[in-house]
C-alpha atoms as a PDB file:
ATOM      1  CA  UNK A   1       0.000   0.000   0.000  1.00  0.00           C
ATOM      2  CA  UNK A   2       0.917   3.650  -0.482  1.00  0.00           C
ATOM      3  CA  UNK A   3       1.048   4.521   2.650  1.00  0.00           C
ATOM      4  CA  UNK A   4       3.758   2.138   4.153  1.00  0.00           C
ATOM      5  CA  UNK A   5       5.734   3.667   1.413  1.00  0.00           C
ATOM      6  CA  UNK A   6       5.072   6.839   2.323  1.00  0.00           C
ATOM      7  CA  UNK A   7       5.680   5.995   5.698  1.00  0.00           C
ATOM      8  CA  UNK A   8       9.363   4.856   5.476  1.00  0.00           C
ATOM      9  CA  UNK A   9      10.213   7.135   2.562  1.00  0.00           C
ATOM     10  CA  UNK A  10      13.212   9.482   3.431  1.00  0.00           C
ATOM     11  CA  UNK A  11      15.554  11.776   1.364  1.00  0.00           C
ATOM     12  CA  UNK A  12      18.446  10.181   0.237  1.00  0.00           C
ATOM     13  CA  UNK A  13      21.729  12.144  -0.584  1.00  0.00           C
ATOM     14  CA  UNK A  14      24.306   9.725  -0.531  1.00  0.00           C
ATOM     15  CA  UNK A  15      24.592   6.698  -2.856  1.00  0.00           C
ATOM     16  CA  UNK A  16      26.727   3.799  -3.393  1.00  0.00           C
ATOM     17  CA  UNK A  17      28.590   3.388  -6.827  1.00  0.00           C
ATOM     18  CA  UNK A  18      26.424   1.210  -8.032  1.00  0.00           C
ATOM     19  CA  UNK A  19      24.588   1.915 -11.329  1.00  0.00           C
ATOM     20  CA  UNK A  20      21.023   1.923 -11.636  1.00  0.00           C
ATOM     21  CA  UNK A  21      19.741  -1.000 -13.674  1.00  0.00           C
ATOM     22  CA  UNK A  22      17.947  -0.751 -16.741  1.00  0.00           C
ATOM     23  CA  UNK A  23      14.983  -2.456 -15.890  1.00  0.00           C
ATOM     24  CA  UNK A  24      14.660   0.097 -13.015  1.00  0.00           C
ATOM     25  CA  UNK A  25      15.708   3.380 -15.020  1.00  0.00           C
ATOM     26  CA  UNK A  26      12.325   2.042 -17.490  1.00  0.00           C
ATOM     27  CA  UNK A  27      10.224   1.338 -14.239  1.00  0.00           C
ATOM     28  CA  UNK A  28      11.246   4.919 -12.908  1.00  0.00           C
ATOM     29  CA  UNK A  29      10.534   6.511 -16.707  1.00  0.00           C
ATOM     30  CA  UNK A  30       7.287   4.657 -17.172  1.00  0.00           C
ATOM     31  CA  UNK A  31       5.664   5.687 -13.634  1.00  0.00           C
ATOM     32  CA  UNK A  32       6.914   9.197 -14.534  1.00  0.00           C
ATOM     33  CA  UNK A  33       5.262   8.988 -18.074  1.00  0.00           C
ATOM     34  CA  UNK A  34       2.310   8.143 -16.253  1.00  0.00           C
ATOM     35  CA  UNK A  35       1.887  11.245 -13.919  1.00  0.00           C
ATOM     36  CA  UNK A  36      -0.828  13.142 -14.219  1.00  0.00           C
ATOM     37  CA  UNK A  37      -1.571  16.027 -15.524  1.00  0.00           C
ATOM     38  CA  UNK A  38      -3.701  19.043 -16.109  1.00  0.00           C
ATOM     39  CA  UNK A  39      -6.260  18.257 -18.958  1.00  0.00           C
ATOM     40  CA  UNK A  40      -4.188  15.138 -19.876  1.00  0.00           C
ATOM     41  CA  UNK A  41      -1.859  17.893 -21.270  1.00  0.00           C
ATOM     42  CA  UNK A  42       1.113  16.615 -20.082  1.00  0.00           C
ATOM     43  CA  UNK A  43       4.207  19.152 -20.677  1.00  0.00           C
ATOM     44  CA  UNK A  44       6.883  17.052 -19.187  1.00  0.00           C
ATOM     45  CA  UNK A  45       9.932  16.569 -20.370  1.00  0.00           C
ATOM     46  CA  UNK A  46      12.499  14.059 -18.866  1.00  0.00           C
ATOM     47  CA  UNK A  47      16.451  14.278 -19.460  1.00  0.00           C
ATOM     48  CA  UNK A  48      17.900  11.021 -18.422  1.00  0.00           C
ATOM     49  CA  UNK A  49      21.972  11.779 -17.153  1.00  0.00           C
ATOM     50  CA  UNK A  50      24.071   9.168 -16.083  1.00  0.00           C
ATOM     51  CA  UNK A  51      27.415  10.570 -17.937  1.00  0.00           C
ATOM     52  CA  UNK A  52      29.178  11.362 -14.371  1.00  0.00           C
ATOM     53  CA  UNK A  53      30.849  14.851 -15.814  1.00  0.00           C
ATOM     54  CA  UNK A  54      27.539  15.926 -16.699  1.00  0.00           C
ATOM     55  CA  UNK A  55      25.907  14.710 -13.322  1.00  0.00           C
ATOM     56  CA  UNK A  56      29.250  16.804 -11.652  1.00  0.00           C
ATOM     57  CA  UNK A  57      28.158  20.011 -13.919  1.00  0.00           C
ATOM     58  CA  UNK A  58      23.961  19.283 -12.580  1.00  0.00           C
ATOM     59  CA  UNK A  59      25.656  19.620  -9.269  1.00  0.00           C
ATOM     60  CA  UNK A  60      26.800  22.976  -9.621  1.00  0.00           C
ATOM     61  CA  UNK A  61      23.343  24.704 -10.943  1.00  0.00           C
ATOM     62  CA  UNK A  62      23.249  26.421  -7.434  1.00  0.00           C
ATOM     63  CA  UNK A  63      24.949  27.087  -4.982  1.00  0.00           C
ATOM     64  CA  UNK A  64      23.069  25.326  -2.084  1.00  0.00           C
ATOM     65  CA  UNK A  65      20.736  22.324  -1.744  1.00  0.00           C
ATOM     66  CA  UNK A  66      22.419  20.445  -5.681  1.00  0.00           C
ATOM     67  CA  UNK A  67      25.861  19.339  -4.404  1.00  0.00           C
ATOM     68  CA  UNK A  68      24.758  15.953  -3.271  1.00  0.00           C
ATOM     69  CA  UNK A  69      23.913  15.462  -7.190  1.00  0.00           C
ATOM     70  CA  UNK A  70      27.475  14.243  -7.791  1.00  0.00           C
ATOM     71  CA  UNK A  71      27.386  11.068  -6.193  1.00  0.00           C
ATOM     72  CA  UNK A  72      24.263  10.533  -8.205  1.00  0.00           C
ATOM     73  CA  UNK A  73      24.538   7.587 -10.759  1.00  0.00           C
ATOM     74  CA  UNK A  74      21.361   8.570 -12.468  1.00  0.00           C
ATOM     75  CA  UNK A  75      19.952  12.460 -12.689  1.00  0.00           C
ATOM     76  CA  UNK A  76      16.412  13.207 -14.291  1.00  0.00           C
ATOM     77  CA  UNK A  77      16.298  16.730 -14.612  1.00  0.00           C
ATOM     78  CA  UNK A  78      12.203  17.485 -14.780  1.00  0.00           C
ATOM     79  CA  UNK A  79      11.368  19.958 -17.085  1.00  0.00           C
ATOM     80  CA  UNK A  80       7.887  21.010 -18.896  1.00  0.00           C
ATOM     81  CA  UNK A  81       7.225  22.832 -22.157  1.00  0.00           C
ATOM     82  CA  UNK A  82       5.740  26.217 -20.267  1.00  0.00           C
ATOM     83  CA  UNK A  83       4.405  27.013 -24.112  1.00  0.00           C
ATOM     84  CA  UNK A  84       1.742  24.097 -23.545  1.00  0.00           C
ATOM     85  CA  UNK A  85       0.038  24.978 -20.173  1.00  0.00           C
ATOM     86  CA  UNK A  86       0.355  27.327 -17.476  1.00  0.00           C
ATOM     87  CA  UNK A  87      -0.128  24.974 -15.120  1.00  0.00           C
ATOM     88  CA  UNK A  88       3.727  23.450 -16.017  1.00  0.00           C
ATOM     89  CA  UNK A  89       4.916  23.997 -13.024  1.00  0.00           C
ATOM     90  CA  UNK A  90       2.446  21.390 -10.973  1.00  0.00           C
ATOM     91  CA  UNK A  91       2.439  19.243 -13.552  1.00  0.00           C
ATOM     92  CA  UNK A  92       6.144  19.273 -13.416  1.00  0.00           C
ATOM     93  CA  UNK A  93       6.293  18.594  -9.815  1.00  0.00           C
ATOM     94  CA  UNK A  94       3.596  15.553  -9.683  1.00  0.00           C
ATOM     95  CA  UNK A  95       5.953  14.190 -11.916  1.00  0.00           C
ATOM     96  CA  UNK A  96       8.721  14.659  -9.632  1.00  0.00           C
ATOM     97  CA  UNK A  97       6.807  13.496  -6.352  1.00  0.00           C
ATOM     98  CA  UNK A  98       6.236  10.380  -8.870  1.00  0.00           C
ATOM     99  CA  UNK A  99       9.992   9.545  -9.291  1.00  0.00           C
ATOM    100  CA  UNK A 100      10.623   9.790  -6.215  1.00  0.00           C
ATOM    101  CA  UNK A 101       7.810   7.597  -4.979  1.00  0.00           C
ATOM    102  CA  UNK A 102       9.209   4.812  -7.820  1.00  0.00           C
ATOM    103  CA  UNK A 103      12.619   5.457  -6.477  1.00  0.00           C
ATOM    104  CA  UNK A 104      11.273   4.255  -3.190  1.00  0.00           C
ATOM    105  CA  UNK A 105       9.111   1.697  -4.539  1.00  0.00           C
ATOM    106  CA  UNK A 106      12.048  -0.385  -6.238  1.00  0.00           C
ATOM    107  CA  UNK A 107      14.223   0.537  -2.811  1.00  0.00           C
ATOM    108  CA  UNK A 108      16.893   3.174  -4.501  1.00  0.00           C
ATOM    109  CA  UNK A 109      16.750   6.365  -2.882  1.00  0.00           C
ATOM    110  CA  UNK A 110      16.538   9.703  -4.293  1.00  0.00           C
ATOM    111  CA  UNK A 111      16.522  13.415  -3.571  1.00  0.00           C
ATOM    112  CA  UNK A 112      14.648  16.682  -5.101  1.00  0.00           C
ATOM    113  CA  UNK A 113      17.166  19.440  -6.019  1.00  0.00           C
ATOM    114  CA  UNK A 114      14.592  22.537  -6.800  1.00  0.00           C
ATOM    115  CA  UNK A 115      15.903  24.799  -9.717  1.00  0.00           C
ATOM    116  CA  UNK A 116      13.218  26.899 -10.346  1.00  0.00           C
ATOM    117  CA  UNK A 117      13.506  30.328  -9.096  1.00  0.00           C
ATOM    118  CA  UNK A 118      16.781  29.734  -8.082  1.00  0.00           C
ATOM    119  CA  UNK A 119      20.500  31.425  -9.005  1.00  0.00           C
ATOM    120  CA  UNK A 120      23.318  29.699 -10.622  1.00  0.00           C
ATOM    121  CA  UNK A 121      25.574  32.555  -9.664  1.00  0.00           C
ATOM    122  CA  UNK A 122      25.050  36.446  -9.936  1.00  0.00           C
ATOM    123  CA  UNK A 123      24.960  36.577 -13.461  1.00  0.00           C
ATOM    124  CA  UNK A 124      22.569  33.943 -14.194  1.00  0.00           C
ATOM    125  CA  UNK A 125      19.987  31.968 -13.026  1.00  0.00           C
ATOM    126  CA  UNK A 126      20.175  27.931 -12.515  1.00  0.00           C
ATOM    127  CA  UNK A 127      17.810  27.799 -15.425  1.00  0.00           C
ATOM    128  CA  UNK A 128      19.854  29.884 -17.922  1.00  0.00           C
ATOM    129  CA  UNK A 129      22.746  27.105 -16.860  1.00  0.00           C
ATOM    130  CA  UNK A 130      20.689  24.432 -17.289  1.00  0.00           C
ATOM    131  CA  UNK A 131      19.710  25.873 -20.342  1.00  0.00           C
ATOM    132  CA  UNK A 132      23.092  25.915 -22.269  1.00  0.00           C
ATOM    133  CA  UNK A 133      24.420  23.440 -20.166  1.00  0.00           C
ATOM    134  CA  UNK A 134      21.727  20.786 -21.729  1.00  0.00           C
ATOM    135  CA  UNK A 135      21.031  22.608 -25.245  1.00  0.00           C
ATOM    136  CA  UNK A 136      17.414  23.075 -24.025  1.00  0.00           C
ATOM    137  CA  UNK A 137      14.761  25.090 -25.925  1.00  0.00           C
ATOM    138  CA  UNK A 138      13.745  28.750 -24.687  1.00  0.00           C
ATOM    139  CA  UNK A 139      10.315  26.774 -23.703  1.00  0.00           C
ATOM    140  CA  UNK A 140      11.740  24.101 -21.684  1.00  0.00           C
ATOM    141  CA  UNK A 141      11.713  25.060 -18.310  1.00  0.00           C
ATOM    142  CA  UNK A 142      13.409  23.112 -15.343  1.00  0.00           C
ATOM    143  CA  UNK A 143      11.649  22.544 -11.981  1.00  0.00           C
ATOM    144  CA  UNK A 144      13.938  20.556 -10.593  1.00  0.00           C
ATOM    145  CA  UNK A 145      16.960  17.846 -10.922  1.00  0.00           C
ATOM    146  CA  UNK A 146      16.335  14.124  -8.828  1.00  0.00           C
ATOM    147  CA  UNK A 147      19.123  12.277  -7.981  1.00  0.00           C
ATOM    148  CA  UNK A 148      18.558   8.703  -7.613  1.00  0.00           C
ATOM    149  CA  UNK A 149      20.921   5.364  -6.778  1.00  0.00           C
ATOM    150  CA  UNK A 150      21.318   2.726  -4.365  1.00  0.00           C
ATOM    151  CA  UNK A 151      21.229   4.878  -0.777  1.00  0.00           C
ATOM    152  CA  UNK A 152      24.526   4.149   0.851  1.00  0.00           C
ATOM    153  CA  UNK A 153      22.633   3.940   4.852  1.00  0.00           C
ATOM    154  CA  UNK A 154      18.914   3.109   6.068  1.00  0.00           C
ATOM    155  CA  UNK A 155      17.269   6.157   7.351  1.00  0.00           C
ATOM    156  CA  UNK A 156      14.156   5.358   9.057  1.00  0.00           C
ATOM    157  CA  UNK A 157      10.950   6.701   8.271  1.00  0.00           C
ATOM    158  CA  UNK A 158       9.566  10.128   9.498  1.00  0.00           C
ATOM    159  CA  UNK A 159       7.396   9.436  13.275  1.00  0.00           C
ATOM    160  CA  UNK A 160       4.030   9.340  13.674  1.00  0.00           C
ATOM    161  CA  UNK A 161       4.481  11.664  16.252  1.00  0.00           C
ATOM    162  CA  UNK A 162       6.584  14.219  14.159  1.00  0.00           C
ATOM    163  CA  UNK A 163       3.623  14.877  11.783  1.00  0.00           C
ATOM    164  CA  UNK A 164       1.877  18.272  11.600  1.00  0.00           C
ATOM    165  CA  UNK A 165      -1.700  17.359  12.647  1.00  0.00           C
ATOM    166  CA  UNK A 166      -1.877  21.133  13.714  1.00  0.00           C
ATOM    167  CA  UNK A 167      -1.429  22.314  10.058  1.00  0.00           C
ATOM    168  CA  UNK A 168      -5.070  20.102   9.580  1.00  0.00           C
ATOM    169  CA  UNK A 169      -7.837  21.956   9.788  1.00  0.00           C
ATOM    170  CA  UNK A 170     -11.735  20.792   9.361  1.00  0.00           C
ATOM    171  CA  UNK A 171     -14.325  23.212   7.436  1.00  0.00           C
ATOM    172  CA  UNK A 172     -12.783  26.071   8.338  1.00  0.00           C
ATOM    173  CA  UNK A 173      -9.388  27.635   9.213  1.00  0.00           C
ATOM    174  CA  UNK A 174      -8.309  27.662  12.452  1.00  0.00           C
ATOM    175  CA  UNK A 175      -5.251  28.234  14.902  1.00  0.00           C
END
């Protein structure tokens, strides 16, 4: 069920050397070809990186929160074509909760590195990197990068106890 998944799911940033198998990099792409979307739209667009300079160069797009990227023997950088919907960017990140759910589901980790909105470097934005970094249209717009491999530790799961029921509220808003 979902929800023992969801239950022991954790952030992974470290990974072990080994490669992701095929069978699991077309598991991963299929569950991510089947997010949904907005009006069946769909704007995703999925790079697949497991060329290790290249993953090294993802790891740089910013300069916090992407370094752990470099371990990573598989990237999927998450873009959407922003010309198709203006909804792109949720669409974009269901199909990045997605991934990482899959990750989880065939036990590699993985870890969300958010690029959208976010500086490369005072002259440019991560995006404008990304951009010429990956030869990607003007359209193509990157939410974010996953990194995903074997985890290199067990974390455990998140508590019961350390979920926000106070951010739950019933009818009505309330403090």
């Amino acid at each position: 069920m979902l929800i023992k998944l969801l239950r022991k799911r954790r952030s992974i940033r470290r990974f072990s050397n080994q490669a992701v198998s095929r069978q699991d990099l077309d598991l991963l792409l299929e569950a991510a070809l089947r997010s949904p979307s907005s009006k069946g739209i769909n704007p995703w667009e999925f790079l697949v990186i497991q060329e290790q300079e290249t993953i090294r160069q993802l790891a740089t797009a910013k300069p916090h929160g992407a370094a752990f990227l470099k371990n990573a023997p598989l990237a999927v950088v998450v873009c959407a074509d922003s010309s198709k919907t203006d909804v792109w960017v949720e669409d974009a990140s269901i199909a990045a909760l997605i991934l990482h759910l899959a990750a989880a589901d065939l036990g590699l980790g993985s870890c969300w590195a958010q690029i959208r909105l976010r500086e490369h470097d005072a002259e440019k934005s991560a995006q404008e990197y990304l951009s010429r970094l990956l030869n990607l249209p003007e359209q193509i717009m990157v939410e974010a990068i996953i990194g995903i491999g074997h985890p290199v530790e067990e974390k455990p799961g998140h508590s019961e106890e350390s979920l926000l029921q106070n951010q739950v509220h019933f009818e009505r808003f309330s403090n």
